[in-house]
C-alpha atoms as a PDB file:
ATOM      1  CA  UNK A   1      95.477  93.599  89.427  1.00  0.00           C
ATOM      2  CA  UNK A   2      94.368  91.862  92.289  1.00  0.00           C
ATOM      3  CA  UNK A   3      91.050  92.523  94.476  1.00  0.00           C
ATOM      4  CA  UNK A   4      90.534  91.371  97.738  1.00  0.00           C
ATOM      5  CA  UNK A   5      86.522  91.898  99.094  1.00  0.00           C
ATOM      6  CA  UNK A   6      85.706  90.662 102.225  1.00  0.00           C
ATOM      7  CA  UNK A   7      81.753  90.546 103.797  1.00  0.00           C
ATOM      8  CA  UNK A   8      79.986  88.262 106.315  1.00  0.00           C
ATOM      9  CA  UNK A   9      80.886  90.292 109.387  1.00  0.00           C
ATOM     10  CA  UNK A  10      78.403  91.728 111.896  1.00  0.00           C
ATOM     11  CA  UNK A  11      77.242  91.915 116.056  1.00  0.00           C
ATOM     12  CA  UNK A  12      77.268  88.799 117.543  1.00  0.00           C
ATOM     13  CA  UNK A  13      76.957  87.502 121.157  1.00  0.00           C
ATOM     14  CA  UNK A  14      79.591  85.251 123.161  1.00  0.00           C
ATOM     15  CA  UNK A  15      79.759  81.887 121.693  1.00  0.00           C
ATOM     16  CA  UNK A  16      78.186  82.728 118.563  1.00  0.00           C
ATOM     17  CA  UNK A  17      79.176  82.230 115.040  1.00  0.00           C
ATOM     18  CA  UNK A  18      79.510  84.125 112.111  1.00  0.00           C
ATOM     19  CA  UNK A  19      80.687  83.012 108.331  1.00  0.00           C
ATOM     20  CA  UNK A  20      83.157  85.360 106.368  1.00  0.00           C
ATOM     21  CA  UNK A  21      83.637  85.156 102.623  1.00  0.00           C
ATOM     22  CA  UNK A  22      86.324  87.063 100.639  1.00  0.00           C
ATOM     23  CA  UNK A  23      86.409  86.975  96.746  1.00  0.00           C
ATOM     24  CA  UNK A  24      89.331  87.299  94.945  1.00  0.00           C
ATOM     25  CA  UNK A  25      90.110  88.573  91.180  1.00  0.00           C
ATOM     26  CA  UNK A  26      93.777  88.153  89.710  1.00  0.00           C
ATOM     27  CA  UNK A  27      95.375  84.886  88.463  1.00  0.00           C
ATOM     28  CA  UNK A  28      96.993  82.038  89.762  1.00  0.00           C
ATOM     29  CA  UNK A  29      94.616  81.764  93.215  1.00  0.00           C
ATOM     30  CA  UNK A  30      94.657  78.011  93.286  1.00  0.00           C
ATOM     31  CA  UNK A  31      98.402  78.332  93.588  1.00  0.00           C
ATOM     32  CA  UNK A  32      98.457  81.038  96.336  1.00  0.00           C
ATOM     33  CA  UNK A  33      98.551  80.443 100.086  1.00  0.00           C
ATOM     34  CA  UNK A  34      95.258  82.800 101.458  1.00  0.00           C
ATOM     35  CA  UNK A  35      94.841  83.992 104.601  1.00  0.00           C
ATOM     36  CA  UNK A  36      92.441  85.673 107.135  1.00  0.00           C
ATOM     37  CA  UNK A  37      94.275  88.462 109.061  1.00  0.00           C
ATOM     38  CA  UNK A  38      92.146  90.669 112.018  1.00  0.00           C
ATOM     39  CA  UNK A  39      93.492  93.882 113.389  1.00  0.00           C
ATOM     40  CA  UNK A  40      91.931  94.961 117.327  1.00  0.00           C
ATOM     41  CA  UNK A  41      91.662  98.720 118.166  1.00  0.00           C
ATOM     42  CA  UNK A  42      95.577  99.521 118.970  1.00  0.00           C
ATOM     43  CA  UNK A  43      96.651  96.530 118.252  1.00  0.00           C
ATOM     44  CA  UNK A  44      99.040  95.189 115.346  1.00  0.00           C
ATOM     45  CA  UNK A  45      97.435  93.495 112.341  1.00  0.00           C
ATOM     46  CA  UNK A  46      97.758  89.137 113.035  1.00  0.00           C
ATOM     47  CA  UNK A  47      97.322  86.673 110.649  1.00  0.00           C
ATOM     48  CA  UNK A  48      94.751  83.811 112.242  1.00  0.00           C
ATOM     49  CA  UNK A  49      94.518  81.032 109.558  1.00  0.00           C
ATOM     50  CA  UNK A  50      96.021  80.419 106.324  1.00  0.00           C
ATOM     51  CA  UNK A  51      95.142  77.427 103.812  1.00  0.00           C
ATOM     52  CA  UNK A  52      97.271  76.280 101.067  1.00  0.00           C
ATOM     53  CA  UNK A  53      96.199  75.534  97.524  1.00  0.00           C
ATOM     54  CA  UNK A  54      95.634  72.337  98.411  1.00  0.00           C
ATOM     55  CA  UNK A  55      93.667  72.723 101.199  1.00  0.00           C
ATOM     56  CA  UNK A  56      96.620  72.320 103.980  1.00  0.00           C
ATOM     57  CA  UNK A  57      95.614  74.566 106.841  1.00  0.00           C
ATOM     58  CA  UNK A  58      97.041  76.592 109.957  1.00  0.00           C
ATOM     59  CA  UNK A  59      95.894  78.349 112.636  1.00  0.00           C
ATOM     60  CA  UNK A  60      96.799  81.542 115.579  1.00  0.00           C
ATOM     61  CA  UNK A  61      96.792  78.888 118.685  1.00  0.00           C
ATOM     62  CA  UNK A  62      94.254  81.652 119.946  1.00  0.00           C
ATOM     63  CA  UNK A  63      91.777  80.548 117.348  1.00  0.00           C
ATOM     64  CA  UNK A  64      92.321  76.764 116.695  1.00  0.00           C
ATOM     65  CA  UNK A  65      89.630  74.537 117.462  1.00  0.00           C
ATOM     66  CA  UNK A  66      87.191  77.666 116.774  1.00  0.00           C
ATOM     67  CA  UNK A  67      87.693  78.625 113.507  1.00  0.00           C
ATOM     68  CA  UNK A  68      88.091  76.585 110.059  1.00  0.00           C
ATOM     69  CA  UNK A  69      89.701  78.290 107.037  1.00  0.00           C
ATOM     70  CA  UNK A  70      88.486  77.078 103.480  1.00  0.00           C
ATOM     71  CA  UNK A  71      88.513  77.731 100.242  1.00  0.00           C
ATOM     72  CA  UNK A  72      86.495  77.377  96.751  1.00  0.00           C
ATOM     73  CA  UNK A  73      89.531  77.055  93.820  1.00  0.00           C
ATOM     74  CA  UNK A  74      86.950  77.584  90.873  1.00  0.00           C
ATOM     75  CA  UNK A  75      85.213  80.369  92.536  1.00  0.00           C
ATOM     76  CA  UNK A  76      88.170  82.283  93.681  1.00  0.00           C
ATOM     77  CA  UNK A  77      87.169  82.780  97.131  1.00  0.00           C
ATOM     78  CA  UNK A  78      87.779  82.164 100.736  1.00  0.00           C
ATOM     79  CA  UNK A  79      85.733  81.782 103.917  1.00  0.00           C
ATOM     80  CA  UNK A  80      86.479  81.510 107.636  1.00  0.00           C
ATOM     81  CA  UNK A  81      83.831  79.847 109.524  1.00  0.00           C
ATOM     82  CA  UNK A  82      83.972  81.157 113.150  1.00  0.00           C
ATOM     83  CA  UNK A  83      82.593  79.663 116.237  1.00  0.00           C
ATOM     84  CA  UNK A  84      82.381  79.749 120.134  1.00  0.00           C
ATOM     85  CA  UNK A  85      83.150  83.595 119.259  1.00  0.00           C
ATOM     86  CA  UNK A  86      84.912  85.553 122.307  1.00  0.00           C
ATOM     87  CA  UNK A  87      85.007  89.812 122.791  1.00  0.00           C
ATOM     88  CA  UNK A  88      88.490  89.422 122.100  1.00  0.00           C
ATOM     89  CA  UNK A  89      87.692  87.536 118.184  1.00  0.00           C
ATOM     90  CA  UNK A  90      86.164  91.375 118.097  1.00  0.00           C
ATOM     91  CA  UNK A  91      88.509  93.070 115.030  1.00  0.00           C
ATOM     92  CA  UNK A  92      88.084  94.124 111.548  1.00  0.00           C
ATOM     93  CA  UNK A  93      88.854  90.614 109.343  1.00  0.00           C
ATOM     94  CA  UNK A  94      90.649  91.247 106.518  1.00  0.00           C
ATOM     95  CA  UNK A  95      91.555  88.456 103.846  1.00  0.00           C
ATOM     96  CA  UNK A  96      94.945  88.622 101.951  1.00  0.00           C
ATOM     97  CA  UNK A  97      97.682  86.078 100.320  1.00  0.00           C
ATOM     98  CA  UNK A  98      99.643  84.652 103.384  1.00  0.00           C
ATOM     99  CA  UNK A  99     102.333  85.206 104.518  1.00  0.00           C
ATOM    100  CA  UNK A 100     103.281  88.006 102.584  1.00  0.00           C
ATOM    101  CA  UNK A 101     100.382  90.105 102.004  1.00  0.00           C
ATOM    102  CA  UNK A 102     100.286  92.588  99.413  1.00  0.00           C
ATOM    103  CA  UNK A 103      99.641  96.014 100.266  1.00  0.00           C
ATOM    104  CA  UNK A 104      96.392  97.141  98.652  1.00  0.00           C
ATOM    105  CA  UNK A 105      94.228  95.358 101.239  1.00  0.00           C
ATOM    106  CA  UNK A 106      90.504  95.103 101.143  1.00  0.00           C
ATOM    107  CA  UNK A 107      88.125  96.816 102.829  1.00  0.00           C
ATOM    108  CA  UNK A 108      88.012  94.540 105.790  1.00  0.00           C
ATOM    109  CA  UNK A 109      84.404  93.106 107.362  1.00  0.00           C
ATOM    110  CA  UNK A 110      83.941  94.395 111.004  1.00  0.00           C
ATOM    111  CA  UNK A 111      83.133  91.559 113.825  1.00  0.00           C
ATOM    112  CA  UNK A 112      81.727  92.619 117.143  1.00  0.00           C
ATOM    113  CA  UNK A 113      81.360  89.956 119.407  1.00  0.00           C
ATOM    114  CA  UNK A 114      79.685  91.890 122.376  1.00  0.00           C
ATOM    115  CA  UNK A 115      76.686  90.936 124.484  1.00  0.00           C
END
């Protein structure tokens, strides 16, 4: 069974940064395309960056140049480092296998970016 825990969110300003991490349990994660999704009050649930097992990334064209997608093979886990953060990066960040998520999503880590 597969987990998906996401954390690093939090209240930032405009053109601030934050780090997320997610772990992930289950096998076969150096194999699996991750992504970072974010979902905005009323608005549909995007997918922002994805990274392949081998490291290959892409990115929303509202994010590139802002954010970089990695990942740790041997610890199971992925990170999104965000920068030059906007009030519309503002969402709940969600990590999941790309791009077919499965359905039993983590909890999600909340980013405000507000002044």
């Amino acid at each position: 069974q597969v987990q998906l825990v996401e954390s690093g969110g939090g209240l930032v300003q405009p053109g601030g940064s934050l780090r997320l991490s997610c772990v992930v349990s289950g096998t076969f994660f150096s194999i699996r395309v991750m992504g970072w999704y974010r979902q905005a009050p009323g608005k549909q649930r995007e997918l922002v960056a994805s990274i392949t097992g081998d490291s290959n990334r892409n990115y929303a064209e509202s994010v590139k140049g802002r954010f970089t997608i990695a990942r740790d093979n041997a610890k199971k886990t992925v990170s999104l480092q965000m920068n030059s953060l906007r009030p519309e990066d503002t969402a709940v960040y969600y990590c999941n296998f790309a791009p077919y998520p499965i359905d039993d999503w983590g909890q999600g880590t909340q980013v405000t970016v507000s002044s």
